[in-house]
Protein backbone atom coordinates (compact mmCIF):
# COMPACT_ATOMS: atom_id res chain seq x y z
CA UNK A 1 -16.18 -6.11 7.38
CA UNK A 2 -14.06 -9.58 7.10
CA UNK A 3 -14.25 -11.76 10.17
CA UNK A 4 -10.51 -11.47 10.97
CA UNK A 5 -10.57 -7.79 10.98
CA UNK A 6 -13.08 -7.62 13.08
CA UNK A 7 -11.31 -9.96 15.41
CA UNK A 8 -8.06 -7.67 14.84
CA UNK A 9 -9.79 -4.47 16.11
CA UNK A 10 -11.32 -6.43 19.03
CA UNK A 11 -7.84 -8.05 20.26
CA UNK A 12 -6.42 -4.67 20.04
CA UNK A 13 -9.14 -2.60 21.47
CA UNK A 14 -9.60 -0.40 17.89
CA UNK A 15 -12.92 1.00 17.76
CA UNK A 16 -14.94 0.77 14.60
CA UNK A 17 -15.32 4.60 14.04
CA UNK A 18 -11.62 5.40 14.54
CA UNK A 19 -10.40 7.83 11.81
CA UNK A 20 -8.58 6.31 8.73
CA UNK A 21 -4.73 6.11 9.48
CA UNK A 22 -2.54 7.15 6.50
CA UNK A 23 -0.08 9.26 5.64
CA UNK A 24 0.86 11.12 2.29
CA UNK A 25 4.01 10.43 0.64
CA UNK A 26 3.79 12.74 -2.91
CA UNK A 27 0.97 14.46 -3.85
CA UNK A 28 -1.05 11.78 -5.43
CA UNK A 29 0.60 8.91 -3.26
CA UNK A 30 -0.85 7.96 -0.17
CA UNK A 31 -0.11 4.64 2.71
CA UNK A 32 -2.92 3.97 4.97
CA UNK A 33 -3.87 0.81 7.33
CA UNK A 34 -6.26 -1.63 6.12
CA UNK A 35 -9.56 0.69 5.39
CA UNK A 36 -13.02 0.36 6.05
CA UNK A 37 -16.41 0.77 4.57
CA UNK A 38 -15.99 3.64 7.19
CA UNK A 39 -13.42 5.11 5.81
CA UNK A 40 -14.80 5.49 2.28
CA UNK A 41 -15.77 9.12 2.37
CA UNK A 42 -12.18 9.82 3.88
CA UNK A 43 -10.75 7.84 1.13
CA UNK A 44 -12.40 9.98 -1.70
CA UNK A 45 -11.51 13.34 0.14
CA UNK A 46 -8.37 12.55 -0.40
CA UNK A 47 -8.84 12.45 -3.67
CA UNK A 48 -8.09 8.92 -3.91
CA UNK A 49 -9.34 7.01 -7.17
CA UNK A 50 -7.43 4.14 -6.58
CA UNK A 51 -7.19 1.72 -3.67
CA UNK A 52 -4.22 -0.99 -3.65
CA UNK A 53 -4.77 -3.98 -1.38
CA UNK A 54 -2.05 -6.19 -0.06
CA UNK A 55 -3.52 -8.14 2.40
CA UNK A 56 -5.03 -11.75 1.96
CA UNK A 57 -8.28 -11.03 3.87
CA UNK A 58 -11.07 -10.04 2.14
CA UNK A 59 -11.73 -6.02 2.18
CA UNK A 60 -14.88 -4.01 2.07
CA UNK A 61 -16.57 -3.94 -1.83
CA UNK A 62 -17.55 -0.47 -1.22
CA UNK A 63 -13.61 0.40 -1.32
CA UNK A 64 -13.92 -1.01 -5.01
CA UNK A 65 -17.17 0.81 -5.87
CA UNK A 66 -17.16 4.08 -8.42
CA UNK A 67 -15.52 6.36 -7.98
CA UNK A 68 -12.92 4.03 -6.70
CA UNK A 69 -11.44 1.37 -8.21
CA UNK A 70 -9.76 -1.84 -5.70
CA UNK A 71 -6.75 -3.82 -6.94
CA UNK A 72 -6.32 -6.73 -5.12
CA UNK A 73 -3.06 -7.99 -4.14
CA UNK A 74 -2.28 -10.86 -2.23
CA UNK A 75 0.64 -10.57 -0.28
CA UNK A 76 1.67 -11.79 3.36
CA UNK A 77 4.86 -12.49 5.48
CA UNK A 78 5.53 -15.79 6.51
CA UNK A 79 7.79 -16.73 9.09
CA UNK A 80 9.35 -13.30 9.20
CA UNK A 81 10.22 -13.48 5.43
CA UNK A 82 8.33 -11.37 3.19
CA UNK A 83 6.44 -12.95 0.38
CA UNK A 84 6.43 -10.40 -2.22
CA UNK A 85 6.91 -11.67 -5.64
CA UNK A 86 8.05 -9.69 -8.27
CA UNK A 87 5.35 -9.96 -10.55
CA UNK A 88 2.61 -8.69 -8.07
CA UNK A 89 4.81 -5.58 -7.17
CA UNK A 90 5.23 -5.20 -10.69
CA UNK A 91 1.56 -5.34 -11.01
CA UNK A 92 0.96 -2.66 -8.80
CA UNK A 93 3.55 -0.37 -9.90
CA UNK A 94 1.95 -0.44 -13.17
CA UNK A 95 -1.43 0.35 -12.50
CA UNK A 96 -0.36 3.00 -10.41
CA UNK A 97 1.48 4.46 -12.59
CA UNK A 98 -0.90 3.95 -15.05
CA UNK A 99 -3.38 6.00 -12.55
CA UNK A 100 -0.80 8.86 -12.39
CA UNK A 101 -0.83 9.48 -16.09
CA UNK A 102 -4.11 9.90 -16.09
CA UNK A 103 -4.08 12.91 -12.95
CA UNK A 104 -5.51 10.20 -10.33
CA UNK A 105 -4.25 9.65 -7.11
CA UNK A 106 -3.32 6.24 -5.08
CA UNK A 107 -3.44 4.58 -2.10
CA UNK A 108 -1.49 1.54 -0.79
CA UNK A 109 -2.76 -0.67 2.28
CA UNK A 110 -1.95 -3.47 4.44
CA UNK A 111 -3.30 -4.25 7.79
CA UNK A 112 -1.05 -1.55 9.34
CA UNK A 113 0.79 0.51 6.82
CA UNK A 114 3.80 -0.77 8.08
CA UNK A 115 5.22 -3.48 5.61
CA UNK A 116 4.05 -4.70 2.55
CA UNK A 117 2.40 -1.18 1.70
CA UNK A 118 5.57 0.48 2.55
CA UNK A 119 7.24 -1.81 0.35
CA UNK A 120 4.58 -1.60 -2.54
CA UNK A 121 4.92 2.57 -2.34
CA UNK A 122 8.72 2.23 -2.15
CA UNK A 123 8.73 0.07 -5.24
CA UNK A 124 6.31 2.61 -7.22
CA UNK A 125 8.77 5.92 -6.01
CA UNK A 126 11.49 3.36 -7.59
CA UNK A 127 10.03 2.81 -10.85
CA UNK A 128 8.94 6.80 -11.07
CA UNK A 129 12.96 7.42 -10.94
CA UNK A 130 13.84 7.30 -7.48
CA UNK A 131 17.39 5.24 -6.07
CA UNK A 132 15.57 2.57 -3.66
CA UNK A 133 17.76 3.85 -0.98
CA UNK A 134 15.68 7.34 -1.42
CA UNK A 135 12.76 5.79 -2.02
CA UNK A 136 13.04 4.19 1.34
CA UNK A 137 14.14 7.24 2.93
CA UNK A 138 10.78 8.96 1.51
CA UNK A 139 8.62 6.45 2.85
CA UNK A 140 9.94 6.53 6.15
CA UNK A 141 10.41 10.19 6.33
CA UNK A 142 6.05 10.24 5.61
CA UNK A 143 5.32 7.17 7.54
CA UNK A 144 7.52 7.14 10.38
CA UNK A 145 5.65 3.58 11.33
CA UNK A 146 7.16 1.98 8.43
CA UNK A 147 9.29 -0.34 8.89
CA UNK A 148 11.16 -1.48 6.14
CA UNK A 149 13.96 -3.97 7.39
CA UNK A 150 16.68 -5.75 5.57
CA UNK A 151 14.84 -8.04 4.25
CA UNK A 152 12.51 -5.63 2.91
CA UNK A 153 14.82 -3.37 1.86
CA UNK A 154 16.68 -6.46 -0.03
CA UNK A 155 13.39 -7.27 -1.51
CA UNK A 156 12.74 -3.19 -2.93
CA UNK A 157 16.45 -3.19 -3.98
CA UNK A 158 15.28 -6.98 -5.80
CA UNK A 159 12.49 -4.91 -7.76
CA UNK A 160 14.93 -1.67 -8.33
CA UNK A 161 17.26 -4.21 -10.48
CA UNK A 162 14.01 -6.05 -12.20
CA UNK A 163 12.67 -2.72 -12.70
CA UNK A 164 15.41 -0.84 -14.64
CA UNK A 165 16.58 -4.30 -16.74
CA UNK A 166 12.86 -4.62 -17.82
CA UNK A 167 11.83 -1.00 -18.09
C-alpha cells in the first residue's frame, strides 16, 4: 500500500479492513474509492475485469494482476481546477468500452469516488449515448457522494462535444 494512502487512512481514522466503498451505476459500470490489495476479492465478486485508476499515487499491483487488468490514469485537481485532459478521458472511455464489447465489467477510482471517477464514468455513459446532463444525473443518482461541480460538469460537457465531433 503507497505511503500517502497509508497516511490518508491514518489522518482520517480509516481502518485497513474497512469494506470497499463503491457504488454501481449500470450493470457492468461500477465507482469505488481508491481500492486496496484488500479489496481484491471484493473487486472480482463484482465481476469486475477491469480496474481504472485516476489518481497519481501509486496503487496496489495485485489490482492489475489476472483476472484483472489496471489502467493507469494520471489525473489530479490543482488549485480547485480539475486537470483532466481530453486525451486521458478519451483513453479511458475507450478501453472501457472496449471492455463492454467484450461482456466485461468496469470500475472507475479515485481516492474517494467523488471527482475525477465521477467524471471519468460520466464521460463513458456520454460516449455510450447518453446527453452529459443525464449522464451526470446517473452518476449522482448511484453515487450520491459525487460531486460533480461546474467546473466538472464544464469539463464532461468539454468531452460530450470532443466526443460526438470525433466519434
Amino acid at each position: 500500500m503507497s505511503l500517502v494512502r497509508k497516511l490518508r487512512d491514518w489522518w482520517r481514522d480509516i481502518p485497513e479492513d474497512i469494506p470497499l466503498d463503491y457504488s454501481q451505476i449500470t450493470n457492468n459500470l461500477y465507482i469505488g474509492a481508491w481500492p486496496t490489495k484488500h479489496d481484491v476479492d471484493a473487486i472480482k465478486a463484482l465481476g469486475v475485469t477491469l480496474v481504472i485508476s485516476t489518481i497519481l499515487e501509486q496503487v496496489d499491483k495485485e489490482l492489475g494482476e489476472p483476472p484483472l487488468k489496471l489502467l493507469k490514469l494520471r489525473m489530479t485537481d490543482a488549485f480547485y481546477w480539475p486537470l483532466y485532459p481530453t486525451g486521458t478521458l478519451e483513453r479511458g472511455v475507450e478501453t472501457a468500452l472496449a471492455a463492454f464489447e467484450k461482456g466485461q465489467t468496469v470500475m472507475t477510482f479515485c481516492k474517494s469516488g467523488r471527482h475525477r471517477s465521477a467524471t471519468l464514468t460520466s464521460c463513458i455513459l456520454v460516449a455510450q449515448g447518453y446527453p452529459s446532463d443525464q449522464a451526470i444525473q446517473i452518476v449522482k443518482e448511484k453515487r450520491p457522494e459525487a460531486d460533480l461541480n461546474p467546473r466538472l460538469r464544464q469539463r464532461i460537457e468539454k468531452f460530450e462535444q470532443h466526443w460526438l465531433k470525433h466519434h
